[in-house]
Protein backbone atom coordinates (compact mmCIF):
# COMPACT_ATOMS: atom_id res chain seq x y z
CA UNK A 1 107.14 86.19 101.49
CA UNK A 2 103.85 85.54 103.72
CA UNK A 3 106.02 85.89 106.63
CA UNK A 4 107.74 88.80 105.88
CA UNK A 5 104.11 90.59 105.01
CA UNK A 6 102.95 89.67 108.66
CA UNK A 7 106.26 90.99 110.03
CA UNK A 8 106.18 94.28 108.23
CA UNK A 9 102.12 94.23 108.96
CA UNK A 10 102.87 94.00 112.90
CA UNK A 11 105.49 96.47 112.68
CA UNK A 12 103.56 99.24 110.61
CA UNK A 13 100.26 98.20 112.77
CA UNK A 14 101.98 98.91 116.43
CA UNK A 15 103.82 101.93 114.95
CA UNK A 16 100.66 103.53 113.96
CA UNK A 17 98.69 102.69 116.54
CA UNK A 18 101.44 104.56 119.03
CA UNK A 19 100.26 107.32 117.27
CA UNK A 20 102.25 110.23 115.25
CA UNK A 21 102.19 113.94 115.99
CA UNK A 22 100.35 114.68 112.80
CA UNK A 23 96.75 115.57 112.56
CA UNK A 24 95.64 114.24 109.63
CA UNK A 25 96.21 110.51 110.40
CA UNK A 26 93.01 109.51 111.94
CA UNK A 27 91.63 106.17 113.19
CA UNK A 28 94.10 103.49 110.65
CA UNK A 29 94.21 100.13 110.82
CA UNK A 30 96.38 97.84 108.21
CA UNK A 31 94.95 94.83 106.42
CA UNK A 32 97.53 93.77 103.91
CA UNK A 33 101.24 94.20 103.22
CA UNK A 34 102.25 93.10 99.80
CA UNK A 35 105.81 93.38 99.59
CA UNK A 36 107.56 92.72 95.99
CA UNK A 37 109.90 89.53 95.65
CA UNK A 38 113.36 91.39 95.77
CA UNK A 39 112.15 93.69 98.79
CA UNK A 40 112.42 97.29 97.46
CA UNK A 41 108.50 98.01 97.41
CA UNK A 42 105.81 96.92 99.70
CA UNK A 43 102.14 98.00 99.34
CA UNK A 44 100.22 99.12 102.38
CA UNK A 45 96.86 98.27 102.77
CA UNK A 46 95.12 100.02 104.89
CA UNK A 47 91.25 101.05 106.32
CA UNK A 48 89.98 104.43 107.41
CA UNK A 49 87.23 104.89 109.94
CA UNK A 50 85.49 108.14 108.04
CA UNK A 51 84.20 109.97 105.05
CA UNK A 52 86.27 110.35 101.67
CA UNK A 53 87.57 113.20 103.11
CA UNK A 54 89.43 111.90 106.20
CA UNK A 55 90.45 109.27 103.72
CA UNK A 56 92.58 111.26 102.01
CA UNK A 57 93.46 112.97 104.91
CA UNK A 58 94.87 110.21 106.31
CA UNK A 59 97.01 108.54 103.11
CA UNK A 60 98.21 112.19 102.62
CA UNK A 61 99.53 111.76 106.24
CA UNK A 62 100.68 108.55 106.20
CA UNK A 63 102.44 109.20 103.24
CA UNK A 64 104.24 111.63 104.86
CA UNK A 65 105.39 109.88 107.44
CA UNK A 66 106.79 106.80 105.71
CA UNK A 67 110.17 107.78 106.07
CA UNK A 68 109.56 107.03 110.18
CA UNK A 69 107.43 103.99 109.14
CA UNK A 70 110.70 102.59 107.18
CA UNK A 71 113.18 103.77 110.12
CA UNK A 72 110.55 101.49 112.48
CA UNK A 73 110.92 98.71 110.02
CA UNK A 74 114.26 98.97 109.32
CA UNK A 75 115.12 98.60 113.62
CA UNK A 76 113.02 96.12 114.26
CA UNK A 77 113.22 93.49 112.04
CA UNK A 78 117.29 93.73 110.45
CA UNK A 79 115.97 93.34 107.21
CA UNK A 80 118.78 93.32 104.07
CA UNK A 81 116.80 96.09 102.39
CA UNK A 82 114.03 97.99 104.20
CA UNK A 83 110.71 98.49 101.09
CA UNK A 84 109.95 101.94 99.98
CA UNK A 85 106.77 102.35 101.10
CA UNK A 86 103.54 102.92 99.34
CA UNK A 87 99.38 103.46 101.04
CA UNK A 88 96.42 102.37 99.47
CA UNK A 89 92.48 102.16 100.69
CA UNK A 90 91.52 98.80 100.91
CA UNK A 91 87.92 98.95 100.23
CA UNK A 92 87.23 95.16 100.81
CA UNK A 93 85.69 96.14 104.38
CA UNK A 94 83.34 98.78 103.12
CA UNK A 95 82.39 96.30 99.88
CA UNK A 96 81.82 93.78 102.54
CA UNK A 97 79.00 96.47 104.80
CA UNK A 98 77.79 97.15 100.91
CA UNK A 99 76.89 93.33 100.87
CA UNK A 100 76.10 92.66 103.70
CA UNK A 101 73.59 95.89 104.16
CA UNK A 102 72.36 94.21 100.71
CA UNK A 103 71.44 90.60 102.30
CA UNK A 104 69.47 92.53 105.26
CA UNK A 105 66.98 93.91 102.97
């Protein structure tokens, strides 16, 4: 399952970072894939450079364009079943500025 995370990371990663043609999806990079044991759901984990407001932005646009993010997926690595896909905020990056703005002071 660990390597079919990575593969499904890389693919959603270099798909994203070609860039779509919709506004909201800012500056996105992906940190985790979970994807379920029979393969019909993976979790997207992903960071957003920006406010709480491009946040949402952003997982509003990306879920709208996970139909094109399962077509890439889908091409690229021959899987039997391509995941459904579903966007969360990881927040482990901005917990970790939290803590380590914290041990500064």
């Amino acid at each position: 399952m660990r390597r079919v995370n990575e593969a499904v990371r890389e693919v959603l990663s270099s798909r994203i970072s070609e860039g779509f043609n919709d506004p909201r999806i800012g500056f996105v990079t992906v940190t985790a894939v979970e994807t379920s044991p029979d393969l019909r759901h993976a979790r997207v984990h992903v960071s957003v450079l920006g406010g709480t407001e491009e946040r949402e932005r952003t997982l509003a646009g990306l879920d709208a364009a996970h139909g094109l993010l399962q077509q890439a997926i889908a091409r690229e690595l021959r899987m039997k079943r391509t995941p459904t896909l579903t966007f969360s905020y990881d927040e482990s990056i901005e917990r970790g500025m939290r803590i380590s703005e914290l041990l500064d002071e």
